[in-house]
Protein backbone atom coordinates (compact mmCIF):
# COMPACT_ATOMS: atom_id res chain seq x y z
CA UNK A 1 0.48 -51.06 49.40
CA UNK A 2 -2.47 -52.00 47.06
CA UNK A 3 -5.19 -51.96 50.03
CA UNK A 4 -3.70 -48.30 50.77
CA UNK A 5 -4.17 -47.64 46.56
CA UNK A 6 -7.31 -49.11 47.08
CA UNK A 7 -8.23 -46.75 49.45
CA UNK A 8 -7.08 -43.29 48.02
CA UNK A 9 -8.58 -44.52 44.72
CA UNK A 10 -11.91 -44.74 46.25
CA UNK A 11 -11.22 -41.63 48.01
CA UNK A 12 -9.98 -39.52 44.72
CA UNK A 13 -13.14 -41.05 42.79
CA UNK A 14 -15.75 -39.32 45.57
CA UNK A 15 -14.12 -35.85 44.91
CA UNK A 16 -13.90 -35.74 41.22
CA UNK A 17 -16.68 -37.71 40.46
CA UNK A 18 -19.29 -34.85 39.92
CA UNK A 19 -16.31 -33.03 38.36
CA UNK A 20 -15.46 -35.03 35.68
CA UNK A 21 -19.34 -35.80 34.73
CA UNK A 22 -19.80 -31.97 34.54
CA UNK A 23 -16.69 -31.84 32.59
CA UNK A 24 -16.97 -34.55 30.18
CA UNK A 25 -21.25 -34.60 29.65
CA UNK A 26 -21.34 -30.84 29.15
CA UNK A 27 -18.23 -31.64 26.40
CA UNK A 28 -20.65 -33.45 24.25
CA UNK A 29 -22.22 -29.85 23.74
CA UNK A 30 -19.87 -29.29 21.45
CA UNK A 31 -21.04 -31.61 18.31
CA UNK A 32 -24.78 -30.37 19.63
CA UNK A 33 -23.58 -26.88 19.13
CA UNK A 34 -22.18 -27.54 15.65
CA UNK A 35 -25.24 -30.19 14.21
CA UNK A 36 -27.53 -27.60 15.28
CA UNK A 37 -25.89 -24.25 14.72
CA UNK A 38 -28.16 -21.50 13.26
CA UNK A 39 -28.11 -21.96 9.37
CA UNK A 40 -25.95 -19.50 7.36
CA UNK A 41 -27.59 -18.28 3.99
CA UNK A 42 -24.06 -16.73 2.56
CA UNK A 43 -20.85 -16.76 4.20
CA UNK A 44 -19.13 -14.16 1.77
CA UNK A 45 -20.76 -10.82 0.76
CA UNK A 46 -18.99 -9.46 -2.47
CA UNK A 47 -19.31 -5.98 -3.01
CA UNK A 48 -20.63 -4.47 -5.66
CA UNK A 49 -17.99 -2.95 -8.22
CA UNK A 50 -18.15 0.95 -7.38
CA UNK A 51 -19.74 3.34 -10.23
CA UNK A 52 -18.63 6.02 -12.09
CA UNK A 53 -20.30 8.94 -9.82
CA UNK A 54 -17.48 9.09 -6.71
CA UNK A 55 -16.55 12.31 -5.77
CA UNK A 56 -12.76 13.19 -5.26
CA UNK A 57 -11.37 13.89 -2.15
CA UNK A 58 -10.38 17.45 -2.30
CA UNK A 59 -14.19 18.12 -3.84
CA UNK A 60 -16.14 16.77 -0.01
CA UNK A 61 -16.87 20.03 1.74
CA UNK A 62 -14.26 21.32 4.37
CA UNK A 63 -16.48 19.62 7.95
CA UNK A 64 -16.05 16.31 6.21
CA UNK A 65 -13.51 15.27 8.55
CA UNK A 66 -11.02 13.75 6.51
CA UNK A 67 -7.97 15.16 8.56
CA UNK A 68 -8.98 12.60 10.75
CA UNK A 69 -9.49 9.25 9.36
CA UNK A 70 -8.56 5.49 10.35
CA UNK A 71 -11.04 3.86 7.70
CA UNK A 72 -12.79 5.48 4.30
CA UNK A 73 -14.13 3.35 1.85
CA UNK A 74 -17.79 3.96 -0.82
CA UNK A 75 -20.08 1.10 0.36
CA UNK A 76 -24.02 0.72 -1.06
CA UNK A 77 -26.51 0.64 1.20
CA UNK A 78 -29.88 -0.94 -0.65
CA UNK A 79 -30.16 1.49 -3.56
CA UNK A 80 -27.77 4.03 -2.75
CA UNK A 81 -23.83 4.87 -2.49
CA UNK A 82 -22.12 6.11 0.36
CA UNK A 83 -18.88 7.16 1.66
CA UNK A 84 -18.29 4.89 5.03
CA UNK A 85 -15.77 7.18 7.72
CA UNK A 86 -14.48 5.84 11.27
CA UNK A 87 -11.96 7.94 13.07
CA UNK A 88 -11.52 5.08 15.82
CA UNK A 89 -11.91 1.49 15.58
CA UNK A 90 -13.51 1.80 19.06
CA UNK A 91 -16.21 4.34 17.40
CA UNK A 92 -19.08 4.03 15.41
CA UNK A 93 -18.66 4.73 11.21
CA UNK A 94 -20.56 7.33 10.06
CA UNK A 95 -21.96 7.02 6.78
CA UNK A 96 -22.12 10.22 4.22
CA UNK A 97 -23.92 10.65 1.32
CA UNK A 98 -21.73 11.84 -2.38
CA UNK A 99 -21.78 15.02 -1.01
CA UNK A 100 -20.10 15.10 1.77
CA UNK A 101 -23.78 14.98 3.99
CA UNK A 102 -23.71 13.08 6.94
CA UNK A 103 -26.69 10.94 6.90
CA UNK A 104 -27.76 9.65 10.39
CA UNK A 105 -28.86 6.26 11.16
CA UNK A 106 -27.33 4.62 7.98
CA UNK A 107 -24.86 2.48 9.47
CA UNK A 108 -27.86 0.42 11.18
CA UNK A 109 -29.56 0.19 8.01
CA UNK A 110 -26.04 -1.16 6.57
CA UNK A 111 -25.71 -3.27 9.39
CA UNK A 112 -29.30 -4.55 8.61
CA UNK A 113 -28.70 -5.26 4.95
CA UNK A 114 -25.54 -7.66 5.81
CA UNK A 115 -27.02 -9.33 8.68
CA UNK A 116 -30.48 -9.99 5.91
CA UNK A 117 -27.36 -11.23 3.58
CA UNK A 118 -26.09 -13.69 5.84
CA UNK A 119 -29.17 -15.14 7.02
CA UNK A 120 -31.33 -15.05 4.17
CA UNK A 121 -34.43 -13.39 6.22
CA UNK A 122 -35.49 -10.76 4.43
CA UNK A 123 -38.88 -10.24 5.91
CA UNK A 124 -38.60 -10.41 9.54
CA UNK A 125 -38.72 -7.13 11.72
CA UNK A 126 -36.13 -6.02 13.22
CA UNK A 127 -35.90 -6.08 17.25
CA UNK A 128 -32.75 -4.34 17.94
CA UNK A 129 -29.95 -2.86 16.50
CA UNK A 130 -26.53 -1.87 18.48
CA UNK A 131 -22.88 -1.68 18.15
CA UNK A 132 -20.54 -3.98 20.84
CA UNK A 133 -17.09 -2.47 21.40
CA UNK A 134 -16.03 -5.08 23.85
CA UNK A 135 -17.40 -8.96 24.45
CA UNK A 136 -19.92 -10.40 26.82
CA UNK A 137 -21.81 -13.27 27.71
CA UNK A 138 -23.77 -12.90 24.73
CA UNK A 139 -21.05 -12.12 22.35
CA UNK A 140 -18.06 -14.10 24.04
CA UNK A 141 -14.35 -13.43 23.41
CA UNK A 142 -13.99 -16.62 21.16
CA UNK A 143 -15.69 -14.60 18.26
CA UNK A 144 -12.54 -12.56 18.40
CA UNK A 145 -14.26 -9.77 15.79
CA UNK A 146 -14.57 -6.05 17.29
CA UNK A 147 -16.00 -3.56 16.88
CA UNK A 148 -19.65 -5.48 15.30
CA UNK A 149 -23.08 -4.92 15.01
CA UNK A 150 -25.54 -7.20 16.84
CA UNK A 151 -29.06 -7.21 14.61
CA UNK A 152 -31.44 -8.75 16.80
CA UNK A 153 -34.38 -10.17 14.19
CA UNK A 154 -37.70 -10.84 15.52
CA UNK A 155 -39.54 -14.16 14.83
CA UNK A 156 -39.45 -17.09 17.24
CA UNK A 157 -36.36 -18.02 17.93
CA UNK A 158 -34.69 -14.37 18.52
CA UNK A 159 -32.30 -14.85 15.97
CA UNK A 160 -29.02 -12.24 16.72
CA UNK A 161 -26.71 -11.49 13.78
CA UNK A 162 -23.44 -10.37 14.13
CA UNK A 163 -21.52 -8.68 11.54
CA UNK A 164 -18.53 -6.42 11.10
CA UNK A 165 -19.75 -3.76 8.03
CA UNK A 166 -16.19 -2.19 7.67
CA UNK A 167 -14.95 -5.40 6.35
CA UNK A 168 -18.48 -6.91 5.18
CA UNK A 169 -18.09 -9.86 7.00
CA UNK A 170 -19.93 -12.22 9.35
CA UNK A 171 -18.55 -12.92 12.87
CA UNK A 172 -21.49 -15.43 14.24
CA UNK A 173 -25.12 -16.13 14.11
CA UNK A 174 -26.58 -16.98 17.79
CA UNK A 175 -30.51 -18.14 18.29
CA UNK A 176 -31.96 -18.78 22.23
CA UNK A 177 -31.05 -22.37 21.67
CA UNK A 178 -27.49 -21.91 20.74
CA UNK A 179 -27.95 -19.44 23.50
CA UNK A 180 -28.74 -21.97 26.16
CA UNK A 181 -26.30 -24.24 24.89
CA UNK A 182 -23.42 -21.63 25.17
CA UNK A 183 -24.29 -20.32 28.86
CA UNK A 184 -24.89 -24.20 30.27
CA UNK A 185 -21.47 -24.91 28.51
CA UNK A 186 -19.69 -21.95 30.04
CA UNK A 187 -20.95 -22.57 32.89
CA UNK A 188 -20.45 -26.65 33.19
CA UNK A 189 -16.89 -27.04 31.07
CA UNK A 190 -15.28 -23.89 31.75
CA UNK A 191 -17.26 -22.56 34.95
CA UNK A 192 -17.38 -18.89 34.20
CA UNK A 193 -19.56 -18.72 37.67
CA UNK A 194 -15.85 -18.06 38.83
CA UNK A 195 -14.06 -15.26 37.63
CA UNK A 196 -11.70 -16.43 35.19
CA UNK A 197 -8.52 -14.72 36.47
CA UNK A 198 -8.71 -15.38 40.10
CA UNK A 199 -6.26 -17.91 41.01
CA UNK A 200 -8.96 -20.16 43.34
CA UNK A 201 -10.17 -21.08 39.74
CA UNK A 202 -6.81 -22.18 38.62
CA UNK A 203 -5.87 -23.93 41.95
CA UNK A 204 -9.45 -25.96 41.67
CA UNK A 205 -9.08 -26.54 38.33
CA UNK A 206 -5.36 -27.97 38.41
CA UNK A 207 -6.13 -30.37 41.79
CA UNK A 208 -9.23 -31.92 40.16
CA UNK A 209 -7.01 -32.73 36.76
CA UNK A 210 -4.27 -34.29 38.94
CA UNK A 211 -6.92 -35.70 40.95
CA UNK A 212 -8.58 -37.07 37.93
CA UNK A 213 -4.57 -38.67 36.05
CA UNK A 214 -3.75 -39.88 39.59
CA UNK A 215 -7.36 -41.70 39.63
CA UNK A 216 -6.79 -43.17 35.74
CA UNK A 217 -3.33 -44.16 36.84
CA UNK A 218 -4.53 -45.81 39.74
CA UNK A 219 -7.40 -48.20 38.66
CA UNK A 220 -5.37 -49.06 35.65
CA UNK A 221 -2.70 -50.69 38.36
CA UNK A 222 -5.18 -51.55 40.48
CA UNK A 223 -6.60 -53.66 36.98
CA UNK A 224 -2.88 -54.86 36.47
CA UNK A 225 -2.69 -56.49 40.07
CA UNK A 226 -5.97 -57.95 40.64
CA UNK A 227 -5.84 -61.72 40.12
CA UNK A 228 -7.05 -62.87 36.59
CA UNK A 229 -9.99 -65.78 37.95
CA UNK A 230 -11.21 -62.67 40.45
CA UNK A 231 -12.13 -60.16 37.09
CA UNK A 232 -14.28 -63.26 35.27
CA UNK A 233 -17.04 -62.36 38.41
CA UNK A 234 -20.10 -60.41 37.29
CA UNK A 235 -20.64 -58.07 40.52
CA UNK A 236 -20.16 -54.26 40.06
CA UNK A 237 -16.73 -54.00 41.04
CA UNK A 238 -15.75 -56.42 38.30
CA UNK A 239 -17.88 -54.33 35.42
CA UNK A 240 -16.32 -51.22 36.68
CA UNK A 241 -12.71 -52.34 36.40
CA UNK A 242 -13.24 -53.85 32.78
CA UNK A 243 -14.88 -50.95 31.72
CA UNK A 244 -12.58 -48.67 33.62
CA UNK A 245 -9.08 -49.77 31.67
CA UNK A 246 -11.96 -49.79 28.29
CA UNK A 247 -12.24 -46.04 28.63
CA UNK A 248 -8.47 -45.25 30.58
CA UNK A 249 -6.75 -44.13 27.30
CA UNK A 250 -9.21 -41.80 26.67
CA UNK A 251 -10.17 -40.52 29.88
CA UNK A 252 -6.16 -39.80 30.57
CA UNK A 253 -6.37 -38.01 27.07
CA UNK A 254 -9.05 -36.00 28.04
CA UNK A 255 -7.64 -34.72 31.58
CA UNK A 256 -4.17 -33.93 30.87
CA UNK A 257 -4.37 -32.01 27.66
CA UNK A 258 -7.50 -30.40 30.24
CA UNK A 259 -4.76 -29.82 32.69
CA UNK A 260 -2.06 -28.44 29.99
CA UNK A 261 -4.36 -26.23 28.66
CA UNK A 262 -4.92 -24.97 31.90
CA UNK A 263 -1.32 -23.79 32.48
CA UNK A 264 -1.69 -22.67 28.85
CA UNK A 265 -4.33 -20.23 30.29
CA UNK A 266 -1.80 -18.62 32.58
CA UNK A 267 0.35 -17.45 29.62
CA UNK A 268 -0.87 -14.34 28.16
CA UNK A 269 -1.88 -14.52 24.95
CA UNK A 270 -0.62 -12.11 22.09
CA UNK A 271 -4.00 -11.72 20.30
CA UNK A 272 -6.18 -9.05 18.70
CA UNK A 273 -3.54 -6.19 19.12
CA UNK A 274 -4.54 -3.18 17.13
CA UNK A 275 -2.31 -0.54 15.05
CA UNK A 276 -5.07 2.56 15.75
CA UNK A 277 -3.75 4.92 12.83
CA UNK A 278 -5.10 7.85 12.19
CA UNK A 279 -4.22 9.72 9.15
CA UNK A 280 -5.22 13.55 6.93
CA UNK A 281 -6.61 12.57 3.73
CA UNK A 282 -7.70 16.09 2.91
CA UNK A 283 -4.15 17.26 0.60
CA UNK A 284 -4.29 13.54 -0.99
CA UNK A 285 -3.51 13.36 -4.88
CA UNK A 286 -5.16 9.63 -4.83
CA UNK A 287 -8.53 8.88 -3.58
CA UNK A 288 -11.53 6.84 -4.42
CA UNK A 289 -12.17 8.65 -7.44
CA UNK A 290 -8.46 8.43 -8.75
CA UNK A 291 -8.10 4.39 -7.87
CA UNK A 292 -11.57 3.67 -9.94
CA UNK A 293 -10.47 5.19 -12.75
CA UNK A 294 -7.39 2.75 -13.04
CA UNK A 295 -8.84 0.08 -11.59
CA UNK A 296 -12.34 -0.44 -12.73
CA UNK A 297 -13.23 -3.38 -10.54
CA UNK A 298 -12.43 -2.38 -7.55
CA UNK A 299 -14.69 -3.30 -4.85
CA UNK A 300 -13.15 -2.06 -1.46
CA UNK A 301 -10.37 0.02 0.04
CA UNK A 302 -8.54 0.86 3.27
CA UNK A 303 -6.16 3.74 4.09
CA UNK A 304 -2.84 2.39 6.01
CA UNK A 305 0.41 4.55 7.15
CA UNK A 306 3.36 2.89 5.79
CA UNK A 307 6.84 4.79 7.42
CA UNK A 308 4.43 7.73 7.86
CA UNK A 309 3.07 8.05 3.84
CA UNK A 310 -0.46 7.22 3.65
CA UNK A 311 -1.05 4.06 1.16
CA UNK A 312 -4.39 2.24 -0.45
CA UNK A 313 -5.41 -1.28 -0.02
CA UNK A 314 -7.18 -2.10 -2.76
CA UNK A 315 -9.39 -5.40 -3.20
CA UNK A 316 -10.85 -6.43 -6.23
CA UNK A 317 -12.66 -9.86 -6.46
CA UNK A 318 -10.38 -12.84 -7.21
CA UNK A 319 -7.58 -10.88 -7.29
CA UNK A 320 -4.56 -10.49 -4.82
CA UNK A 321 -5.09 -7.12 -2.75
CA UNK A 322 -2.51 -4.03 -4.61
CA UNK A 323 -1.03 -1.29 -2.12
CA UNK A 324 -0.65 2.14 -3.97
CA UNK A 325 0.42 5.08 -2.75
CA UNK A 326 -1.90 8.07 -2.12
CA UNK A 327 0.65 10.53 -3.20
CA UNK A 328 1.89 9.58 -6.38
CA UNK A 329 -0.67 6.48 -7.28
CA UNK A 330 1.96 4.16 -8.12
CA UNK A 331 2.30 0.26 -7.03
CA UNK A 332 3.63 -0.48 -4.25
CA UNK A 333 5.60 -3.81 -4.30
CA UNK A 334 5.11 -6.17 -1.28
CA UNK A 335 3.14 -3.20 0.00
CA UNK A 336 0.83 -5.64 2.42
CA UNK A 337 4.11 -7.44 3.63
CA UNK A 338 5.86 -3.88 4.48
CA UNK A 339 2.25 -2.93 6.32
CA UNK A 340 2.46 -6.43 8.13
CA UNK A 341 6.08 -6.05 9.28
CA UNK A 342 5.45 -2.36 10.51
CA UNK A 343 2.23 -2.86 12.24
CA UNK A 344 4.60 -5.82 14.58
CA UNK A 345 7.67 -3.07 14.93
CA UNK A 346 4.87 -0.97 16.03
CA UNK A 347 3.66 -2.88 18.82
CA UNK A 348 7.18 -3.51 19.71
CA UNK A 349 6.94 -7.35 18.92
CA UNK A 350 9.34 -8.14 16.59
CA UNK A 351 12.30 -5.53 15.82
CA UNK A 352 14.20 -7.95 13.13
CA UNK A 353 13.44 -7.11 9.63
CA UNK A 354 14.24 -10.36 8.34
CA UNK A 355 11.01 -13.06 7.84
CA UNK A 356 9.37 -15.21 5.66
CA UNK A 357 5.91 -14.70 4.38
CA UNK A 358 3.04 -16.15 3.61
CA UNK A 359 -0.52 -15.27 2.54
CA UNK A 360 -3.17 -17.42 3.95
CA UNK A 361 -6.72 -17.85 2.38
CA UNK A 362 -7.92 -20.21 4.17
CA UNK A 363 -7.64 -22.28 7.28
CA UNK A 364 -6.51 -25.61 5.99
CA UNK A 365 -3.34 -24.03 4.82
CA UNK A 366 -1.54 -23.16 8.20
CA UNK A 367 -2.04 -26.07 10.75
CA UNK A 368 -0.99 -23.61 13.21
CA UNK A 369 -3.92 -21.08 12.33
CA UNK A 370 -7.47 -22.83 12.84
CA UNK A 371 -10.88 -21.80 12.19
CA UNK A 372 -10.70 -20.59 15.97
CA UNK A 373 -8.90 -17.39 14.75
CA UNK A 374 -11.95 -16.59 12.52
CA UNK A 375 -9.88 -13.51 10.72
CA UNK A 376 -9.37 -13.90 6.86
CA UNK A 377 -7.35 -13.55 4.96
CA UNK A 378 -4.03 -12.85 6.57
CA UNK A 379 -0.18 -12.61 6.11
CA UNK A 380 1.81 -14.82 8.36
CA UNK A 381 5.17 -13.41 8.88
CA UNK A 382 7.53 -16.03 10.46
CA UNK A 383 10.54 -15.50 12.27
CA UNK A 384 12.96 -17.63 14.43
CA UNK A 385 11.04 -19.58 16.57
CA UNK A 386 7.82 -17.68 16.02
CA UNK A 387 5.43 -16.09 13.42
CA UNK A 388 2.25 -13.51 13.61
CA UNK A 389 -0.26 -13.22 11.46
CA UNK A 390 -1.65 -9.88 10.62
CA UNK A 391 -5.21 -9.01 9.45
CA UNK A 392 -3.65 -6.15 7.15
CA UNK A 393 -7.34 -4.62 6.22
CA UNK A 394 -8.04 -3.85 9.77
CA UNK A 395 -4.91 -3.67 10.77
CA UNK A 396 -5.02 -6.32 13.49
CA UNK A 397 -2.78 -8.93 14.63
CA UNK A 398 -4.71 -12.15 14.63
CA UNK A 399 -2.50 -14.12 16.67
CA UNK A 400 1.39 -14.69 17.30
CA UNK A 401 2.31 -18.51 17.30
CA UNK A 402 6.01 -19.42 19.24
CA UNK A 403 6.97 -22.56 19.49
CA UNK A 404 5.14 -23.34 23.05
CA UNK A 405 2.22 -22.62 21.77
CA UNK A 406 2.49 -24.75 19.23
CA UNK A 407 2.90 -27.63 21.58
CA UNK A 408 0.26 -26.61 23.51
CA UNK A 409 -1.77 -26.34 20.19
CA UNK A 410 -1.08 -29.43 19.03
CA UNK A 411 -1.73 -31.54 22.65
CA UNK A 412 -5.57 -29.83 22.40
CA UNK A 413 -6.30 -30.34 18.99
CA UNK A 414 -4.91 -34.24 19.32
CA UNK A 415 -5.57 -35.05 22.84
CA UNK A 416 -8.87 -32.98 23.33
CA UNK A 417 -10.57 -32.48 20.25
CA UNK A 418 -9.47 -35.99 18.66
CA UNK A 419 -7.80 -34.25 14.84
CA UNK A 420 -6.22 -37.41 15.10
CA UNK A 421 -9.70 -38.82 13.57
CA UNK A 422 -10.63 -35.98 11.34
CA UNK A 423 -10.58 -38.19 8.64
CA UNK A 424 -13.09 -40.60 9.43
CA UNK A 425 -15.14 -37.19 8.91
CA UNK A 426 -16.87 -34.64 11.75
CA UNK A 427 -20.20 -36.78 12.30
CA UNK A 428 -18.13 -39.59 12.84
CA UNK A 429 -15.00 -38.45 15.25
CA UNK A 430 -17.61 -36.55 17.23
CA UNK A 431 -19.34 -39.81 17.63
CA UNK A 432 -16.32 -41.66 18.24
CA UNK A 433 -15.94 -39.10 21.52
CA UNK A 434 -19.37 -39.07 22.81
CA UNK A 435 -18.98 -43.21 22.90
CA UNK A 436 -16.06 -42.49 24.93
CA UNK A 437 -16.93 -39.56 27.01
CA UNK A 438 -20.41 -41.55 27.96
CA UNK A 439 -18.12 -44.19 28.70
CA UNK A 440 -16.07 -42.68 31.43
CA UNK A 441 -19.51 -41.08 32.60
CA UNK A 442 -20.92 -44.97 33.20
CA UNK A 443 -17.57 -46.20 34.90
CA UNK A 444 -17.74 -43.18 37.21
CA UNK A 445 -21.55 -44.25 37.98
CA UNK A 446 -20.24 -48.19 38.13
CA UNK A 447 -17.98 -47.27 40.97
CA UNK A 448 -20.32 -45.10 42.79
CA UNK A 449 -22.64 -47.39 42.82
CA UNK A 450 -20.11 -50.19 44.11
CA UNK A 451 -19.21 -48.04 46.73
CA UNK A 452 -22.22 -47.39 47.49
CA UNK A 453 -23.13 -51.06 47.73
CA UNK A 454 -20.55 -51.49 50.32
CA UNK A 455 -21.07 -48.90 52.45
CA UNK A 456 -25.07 -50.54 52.82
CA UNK A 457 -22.86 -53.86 53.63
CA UNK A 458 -20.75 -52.23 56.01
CA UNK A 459 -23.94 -50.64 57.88
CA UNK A 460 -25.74 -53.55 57.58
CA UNK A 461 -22.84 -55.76 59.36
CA UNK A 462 -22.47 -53.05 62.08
CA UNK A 463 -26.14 -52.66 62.74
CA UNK A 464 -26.80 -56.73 63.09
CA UNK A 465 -26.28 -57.56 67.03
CA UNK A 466 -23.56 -60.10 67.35
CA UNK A 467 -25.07 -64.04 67.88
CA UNK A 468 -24.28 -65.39 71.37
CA UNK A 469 -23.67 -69.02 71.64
CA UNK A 470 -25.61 -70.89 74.81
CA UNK A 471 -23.64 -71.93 77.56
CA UNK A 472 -23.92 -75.63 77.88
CA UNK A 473 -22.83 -76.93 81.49
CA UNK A 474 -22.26 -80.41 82.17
């Protein structure tokens, strides 16, 4: 029985070898992607508080194409103010001047002027400017934020900003090293070489992980059985097994919450669902004008449908957001909650009325919504035995959260990631894993080079002609 284990541990430990030091090396990119991210000047852009000069709505000329409007808001662009207009969240805003003109090209220079904001480079040329309506390789789908702007900034390390101007926020800053980090880990942890849906990447992925418990299983048994005077010898085999059951804990950690999150992947996600609205705005009694009159420090708006009446978001700095109506300009009680709760009937998620809410400003105050969700703030809306939480300003469901996920959730973040240590602080739990995870890496090389060792002996004993005694006769 153990010479067989012996055998099929060997075995196991040829295929997953190169595996698991792809897996677990490339891992450490992780804390080297966050020590040496791109610095951030700002992370928050605050509006300036509108002026006194905004037109009315029923004053814009008649092609201002307010009869067709998802997003209007006045937004300043270096010196001057501007009335910002998207139709489609998969289209580009236009910008217009106070009169209604259409001024080309100003939703680059817009773009420009937050991306200068967030990085604090105000002098370098610009390389490129474009707008991504879907991820790639260079803006991957863990940035979650679309439709954005990419500013590309010339100066030496091609510094790309990305930023979303309809909300005046920043989704990610990316330079060629961050660059290079991101593609080798993609393609090293995750191996996007293989197309992520096609079940050969599943398969592969699940046999190495089961490969890789069976293997930590194994050697720790295999530790358990071998004779205490035999493990006080110095050869290889002997450092391998000491380390080995060192590093088993974590290497076990490591590979099944790998291999949960794995089946994880199978389950769709409900993630970044839209509510596209599109609404007239042309016979409104309550626009831009109307709202700055009553509330003079205002910074930002967005139009929203509520049971078919169209309503105002209104944010005003340190303040919580009010909803009035655009027919009759008054509040609006609960207004963002009602939004919320619509925008899931909408998308056919949730049809019972009854939740509790909560509005979240931050990530620390929802374990179950991380920094990985990036949107802020939100409104969670929690029902039995799940809860969504709505980007109400552009009208976006973040993320829904059952109770699966949240054991999938918490089996990363504790098994994977290590949370379990966040309090010895980020420098330090990061360390803590890269100990480990070059650990496993040196009892992987240990064994190889054991096994490697015997096979020489084996060849060596085969090779060596057998000794014939002499015949002696008497």
């Amino acid at each position: 029985m153990t010479g067989k284990l012996y055998i099929w541990h060997r075995r196991l430990a040829l295929i997953v070898m190169v595996p698991l030091l792809l897996f677990g090396l490339s891992g450490l990119l992780h804390p080297v992607m966050r020590l040496t991210a791109p610095e951030v000047e700002k992370r928050f852009y605050v509006p300036p508080v509108w002026p006194g000069s905004l037109p009315s709505l029923k004053s814009l000329p008649a092609d201002f194409p307010l009869e067709k409007t998802a997003g209007l808001r006045p937004v300043k662009v270096n010196d001057s103010w501007y009335l910002q207009h998207w139709n489609s969240r998969e289209k580009a805003s236009q910008l217009y001047d106070l009169n209604g003109k259409n001024i080309p090209d100003t939703a680059e220079a817009y773009a420009i002027q937050l991306a200068r904001h967030f990085s604090g480079d105000h002098s370098s040329k610009i390389n490129q400017v474009r707008l991504l309506t879907e991820f790639s390789q260079s803006y991957a789908p863990i940035n979650r934020l679309l439709p954005i702007w990419e500013v590309q900034l010339n100066r030496p390390d091609n510094l790309s900003v990305f930023v979303d101007i309809r909300q005046d926020r920043l989704a990610t800053l990316v330079d060629d090293q961050r660059r290079l980090f991101m593609t080798t880990f993609q393609y090293l942890h995750v191996w996007a070489f293989i197309d992520p849906e096609h079940p050969v990447r599943t398969l592969i992925f699940i046999s190495l992980m089961t490969a890789s418990l069976v293997l930590g299983v194994s050697g720790l048994y295999l530790f358990c059985v071998l004779p205490l005077k035999r493990r006080k010898s110095k050869d290889l085999k002997k450092l391998h097994a000491w380390s080995g059951v060192i590093i088993s804990l974590s290497l076990l950690m490591f590979v099944s919450s790998g291999l949960v999150r794995t089946f994880e992947k199978q389950i769709p996600e409900v993630r970044g669902l839209t509510l596209d609205q599109q609404m007239d705005l042309s016979d409104l009694n309550v626009g831009p004008l109307e709202l700055q009159a009553n509330y003079s420090e205002i910074t930002n708006i967005y139009p929203h449908l509520i049971d078919g009446s169209v309503v105002w978001q209104l944010i005003q700095p340190r303040k919580p957001d009010i909803w009035i109506s655009a027919e009759t300009g008054e509040v609006i009680p609960s207004g963002g909650v009602l939004f919320a709760s619509e925008l899931i009937s909408t998308l056919q998620l949730e049809q019972n009325p009854e939740s509790n809410h909560r509005v979240i400003f931050n990530f620390k105050a929802d374990e179950h919504y991380g920094f990985i969700d990036k949107r802020l703030p939100v409104i969670a809306l929690d029902y039995p035995g799940q809860s969504y939480y709505v980007d109400t300003r552009d009208a976006v469901l973040s993320v829904r959260v059952n109770e699966t996920d949240k054991v999938f959730s918490w089996i990363f973040r504790y098994l994977h990631k290590w949370r379990f240590a966040d309090g010895l602080g980020l420098n330090i739990r990061d360390t803590l894993i890269s100990v480990f995870v070059l650990g496993i890496s040196l009892t992987i090389l240990l064994g190889f080079k054991s096994w490697v060792k015997r096979r020489r002996k084996q060849r060596v004993a085969t090779a060596s002609p057998k000794r014939i005694e002499p015949t002696v006769n008497v």
